[in-house]
Protein backbone atom coordinates (compact mmCIF):
# COMPACT_ATOMS: atom_id res chain seq x y z
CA UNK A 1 -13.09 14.46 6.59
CA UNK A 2 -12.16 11.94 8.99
CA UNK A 3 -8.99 9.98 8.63
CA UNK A 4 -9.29 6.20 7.68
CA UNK A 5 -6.54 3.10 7.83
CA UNK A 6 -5.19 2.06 4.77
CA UNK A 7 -6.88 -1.35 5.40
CA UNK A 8 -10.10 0.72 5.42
CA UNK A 9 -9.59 2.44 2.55
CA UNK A 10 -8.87 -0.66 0.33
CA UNK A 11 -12.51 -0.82 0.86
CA UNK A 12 -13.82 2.73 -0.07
CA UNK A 13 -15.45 2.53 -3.17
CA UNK A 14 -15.62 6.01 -3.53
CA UNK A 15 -12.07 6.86 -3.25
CA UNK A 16 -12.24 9.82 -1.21
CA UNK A 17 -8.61 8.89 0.00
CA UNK A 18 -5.90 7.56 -1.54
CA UNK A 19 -3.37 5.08 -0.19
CA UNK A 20 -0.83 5.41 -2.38
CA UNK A 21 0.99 8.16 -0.52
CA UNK A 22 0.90 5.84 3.15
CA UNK A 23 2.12 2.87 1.38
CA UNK A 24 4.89 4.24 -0.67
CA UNK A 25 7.69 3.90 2.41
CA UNK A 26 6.55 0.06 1.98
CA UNK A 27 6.62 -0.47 -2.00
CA UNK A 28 10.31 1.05 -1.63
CA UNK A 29 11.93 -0.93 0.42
CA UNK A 30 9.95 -3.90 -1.42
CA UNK A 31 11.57 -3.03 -4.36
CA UNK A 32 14.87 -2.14 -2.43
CA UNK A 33 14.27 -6.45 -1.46
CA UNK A 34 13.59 -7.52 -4.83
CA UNK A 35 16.36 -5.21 -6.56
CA UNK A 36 19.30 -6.86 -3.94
CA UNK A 37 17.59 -10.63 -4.69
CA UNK A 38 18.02 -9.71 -8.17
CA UNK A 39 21.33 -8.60 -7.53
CA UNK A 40 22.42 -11.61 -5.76
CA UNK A 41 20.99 -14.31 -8.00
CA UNK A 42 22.99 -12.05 -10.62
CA UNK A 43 26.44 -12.95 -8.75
CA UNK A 44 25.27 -16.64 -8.04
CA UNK A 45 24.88 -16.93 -12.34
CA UNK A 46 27.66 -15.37 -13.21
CA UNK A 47 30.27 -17.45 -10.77
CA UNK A 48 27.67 -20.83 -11.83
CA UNK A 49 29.54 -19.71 -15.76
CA UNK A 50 32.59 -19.30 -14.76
CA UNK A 51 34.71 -17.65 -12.01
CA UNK A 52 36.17 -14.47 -14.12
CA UNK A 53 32.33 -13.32 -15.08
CA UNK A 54 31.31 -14.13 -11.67
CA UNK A 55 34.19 -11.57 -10.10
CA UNK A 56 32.86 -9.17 -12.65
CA UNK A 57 29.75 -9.92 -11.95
CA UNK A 58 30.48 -9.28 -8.05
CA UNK A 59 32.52 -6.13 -8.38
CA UNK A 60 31.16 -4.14 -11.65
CA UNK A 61 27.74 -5.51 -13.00
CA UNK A 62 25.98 -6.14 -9.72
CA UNK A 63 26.54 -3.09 -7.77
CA UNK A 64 25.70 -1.13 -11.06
CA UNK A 65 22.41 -2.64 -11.47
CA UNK A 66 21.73 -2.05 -7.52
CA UNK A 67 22.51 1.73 -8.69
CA UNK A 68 20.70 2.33 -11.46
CA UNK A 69 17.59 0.04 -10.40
CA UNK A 70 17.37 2.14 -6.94
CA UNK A 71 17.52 5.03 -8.53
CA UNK A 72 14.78 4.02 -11.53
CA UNK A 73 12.23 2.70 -8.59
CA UNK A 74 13.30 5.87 -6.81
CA UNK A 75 12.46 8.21 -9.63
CA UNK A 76 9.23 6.34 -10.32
CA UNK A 77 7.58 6.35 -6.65
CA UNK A 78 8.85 10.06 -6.69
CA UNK A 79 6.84 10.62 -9.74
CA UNK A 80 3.75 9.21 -8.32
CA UNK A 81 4.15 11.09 -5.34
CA UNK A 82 4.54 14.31 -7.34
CA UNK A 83 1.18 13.28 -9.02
CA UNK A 84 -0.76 12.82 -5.39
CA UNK A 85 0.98 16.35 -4.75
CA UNK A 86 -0.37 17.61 -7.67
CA UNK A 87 -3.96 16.69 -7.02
CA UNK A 88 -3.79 18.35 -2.68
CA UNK A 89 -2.43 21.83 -4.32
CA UNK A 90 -5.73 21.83 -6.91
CA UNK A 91 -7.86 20.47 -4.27
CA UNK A 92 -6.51 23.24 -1.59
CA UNK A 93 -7.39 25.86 -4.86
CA UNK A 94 -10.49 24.73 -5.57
CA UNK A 95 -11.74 24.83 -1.86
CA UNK A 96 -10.36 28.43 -1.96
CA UNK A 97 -12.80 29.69 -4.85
């Protein structure tokens, strides 16, 4: 089967390839974006409330949501890859047969 762009295969309507597994680099660091944005605007409330819940904002709450929401999108994308994995190995053992 020959190889197709991930432009390409947004247009396969018979999903013989999936892009999931080429794009997942990009959703990361998407997420990575949108996790330090939220991270930021985080610091920006919490200083707009008052300067004590802004420092804790900036030292403790921040950098612990940056933690555990890398980690969460981290475990997720590795899940889906897992799934895509999944589907090669049966493929590979139903070819054998």
């Amino acid at each position: 089967m020959e190889k197709k762009g991930v432009v390409k295969n947004l247009f396969d309507l018979s999903f013989s390839e999936f892009i999931t597994p080429k794009v997942i680099k990009f959703l990361y660091i998407l997420c990575m974006i949108g996790i330090f944005i939220a991270a930021i605007m985080i610091i920006i409330n919490g200083f707009n409330i008052s300067t004590g819940i802004g420092v804790i904002s900036l030292l403790i709450i921040a950098p612990l949501y940056i933690v555990i929401g890398l980690f969460a999108v981290r475990v997720w994308l590795e899940l889906v890859l897992i799934f895509f994995k999944i589907h090669d190995k049966i493929d590979k053992i139903k070819k054998e047969d």
